[in-house]
Protein backbone atom coordinates (compact mmCIF):
# COMPACT_ATOMS: atom_id res chain seq x y z
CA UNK A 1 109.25 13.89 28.37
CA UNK A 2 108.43 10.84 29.60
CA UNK A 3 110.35 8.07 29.21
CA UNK A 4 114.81 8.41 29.01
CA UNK A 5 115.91 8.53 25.56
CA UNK A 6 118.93 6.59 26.14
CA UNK A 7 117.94 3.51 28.72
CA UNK A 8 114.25 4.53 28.16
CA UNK A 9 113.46 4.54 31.94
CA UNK A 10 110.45 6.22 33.01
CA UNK A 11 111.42 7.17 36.09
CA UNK A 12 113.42 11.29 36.35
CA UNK A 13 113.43 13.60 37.86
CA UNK A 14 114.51 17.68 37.79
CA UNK A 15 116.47 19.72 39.65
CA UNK A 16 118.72 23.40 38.70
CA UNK A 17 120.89 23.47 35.16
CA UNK A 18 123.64 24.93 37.55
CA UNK A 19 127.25 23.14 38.91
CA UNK A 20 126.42 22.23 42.40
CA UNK A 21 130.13 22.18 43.49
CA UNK A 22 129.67 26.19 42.06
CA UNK A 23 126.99 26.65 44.48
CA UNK A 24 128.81 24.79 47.12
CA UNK A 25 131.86 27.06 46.89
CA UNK A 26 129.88 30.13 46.93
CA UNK A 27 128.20 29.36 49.62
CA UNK A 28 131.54 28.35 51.51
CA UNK A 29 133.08 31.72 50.24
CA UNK A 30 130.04 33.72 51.83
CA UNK A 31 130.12 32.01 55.48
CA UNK A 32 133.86 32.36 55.66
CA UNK A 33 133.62 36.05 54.46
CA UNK A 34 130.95 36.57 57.25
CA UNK A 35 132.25 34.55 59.69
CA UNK A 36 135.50 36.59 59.13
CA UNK A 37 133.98 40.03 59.36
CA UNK A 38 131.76 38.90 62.63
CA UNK A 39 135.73 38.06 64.27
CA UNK A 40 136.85 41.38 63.76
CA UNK A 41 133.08 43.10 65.19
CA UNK A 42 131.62 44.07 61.78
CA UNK A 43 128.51 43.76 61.77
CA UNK A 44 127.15 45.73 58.90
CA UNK A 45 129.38 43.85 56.49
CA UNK A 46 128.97 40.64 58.55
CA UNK A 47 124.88 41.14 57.84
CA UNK A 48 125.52 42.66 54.15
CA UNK A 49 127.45 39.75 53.32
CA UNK A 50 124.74 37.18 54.35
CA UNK A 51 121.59 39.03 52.83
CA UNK A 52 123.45 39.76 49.74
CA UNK A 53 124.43 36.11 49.59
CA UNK A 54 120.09 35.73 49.40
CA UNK A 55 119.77 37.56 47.24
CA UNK A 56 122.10 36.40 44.65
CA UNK A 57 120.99 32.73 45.74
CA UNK A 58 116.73 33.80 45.04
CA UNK A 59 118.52 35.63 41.69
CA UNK A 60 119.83 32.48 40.22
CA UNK A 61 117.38 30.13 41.24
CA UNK A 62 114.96 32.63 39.64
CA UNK A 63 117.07 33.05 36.03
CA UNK A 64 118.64 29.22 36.10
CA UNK A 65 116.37 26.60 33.94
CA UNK A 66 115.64 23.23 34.99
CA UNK A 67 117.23 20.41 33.88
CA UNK A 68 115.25 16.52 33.53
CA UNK A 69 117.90 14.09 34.98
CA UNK A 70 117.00 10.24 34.31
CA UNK A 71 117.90 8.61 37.63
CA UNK A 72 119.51 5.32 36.04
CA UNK A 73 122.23 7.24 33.11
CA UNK A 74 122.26 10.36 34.38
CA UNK A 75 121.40 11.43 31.08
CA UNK A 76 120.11 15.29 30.91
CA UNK A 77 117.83 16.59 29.19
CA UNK A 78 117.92 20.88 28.92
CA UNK A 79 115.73 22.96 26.33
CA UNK A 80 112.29 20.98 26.70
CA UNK A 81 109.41 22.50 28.30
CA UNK A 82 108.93 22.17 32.12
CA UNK A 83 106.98 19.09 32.95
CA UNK A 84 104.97 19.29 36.19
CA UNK A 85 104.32 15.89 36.61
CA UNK A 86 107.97 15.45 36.88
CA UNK A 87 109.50 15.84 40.68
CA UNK A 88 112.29 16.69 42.06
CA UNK A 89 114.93 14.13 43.17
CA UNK A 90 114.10 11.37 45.70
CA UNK A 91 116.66 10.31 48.05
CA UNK A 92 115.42 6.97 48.08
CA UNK A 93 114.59 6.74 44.47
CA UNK A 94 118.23 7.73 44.00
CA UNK A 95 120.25 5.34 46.31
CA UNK A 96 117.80 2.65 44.79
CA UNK A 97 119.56 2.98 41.07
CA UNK A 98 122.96 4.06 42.75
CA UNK A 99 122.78 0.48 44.53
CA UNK A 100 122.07 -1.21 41.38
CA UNK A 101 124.78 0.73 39.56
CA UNK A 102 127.41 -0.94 42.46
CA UNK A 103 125.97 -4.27 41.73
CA UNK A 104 126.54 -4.00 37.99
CA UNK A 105 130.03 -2.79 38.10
CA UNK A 106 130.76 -5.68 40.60
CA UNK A 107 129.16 -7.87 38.29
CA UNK A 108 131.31 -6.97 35.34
């Protein structure tokens, strides 16, 4: 894919088919857990907590597909093959067309 379907853009990018706000949480869930058990002197299950937390992180970013994102609709495309000329997100890429999205709506 090359272009967005939608607003025809040419410019996307890909990142993980998974809810961020998911990952967030876990990732919340796993420093309070070890945080908790480091308190009360347990190691073991302070360290068990934060490799298993690894492990299940390299496990789904192993199993979880990419998704191509267009950076001006947020349209996503899921299901076509991986393109390797396509990067990852840009930060400055992405406040560019968030910028213009503000000026739109302030426009309207």
């Amino acid at each position: 894919m090359t272009a967005c379907a939608v607003c025809g853009n040419a410019e996307l990018y890909r990142r993980k088919d998974f809810p961020q706000t998911l990952g967030v949480s876990i990732l919340a869930l796993c420093c309070v857990a070890s945080t908790a058990t480091y308190f009360y002197y347990q190691q073991w299950w302070t360290w068990s907590i934060l490799i298993a937390s690894a492990v299940f992180d390299c496990l789904l970013y192993l199993l979880v597909n990419d998704v191509t994102v267009c950076y001006r609709c947020n349209a996503h495309y899921r299901g076509f093959a991986a393109q390797p000329e396509t990067p990852g997100v840009r930060a400055d890429t992405f406040e560019r067309y968030r910028q213009e999205q503000m000026r739109r709506k302030q426009l309207q």
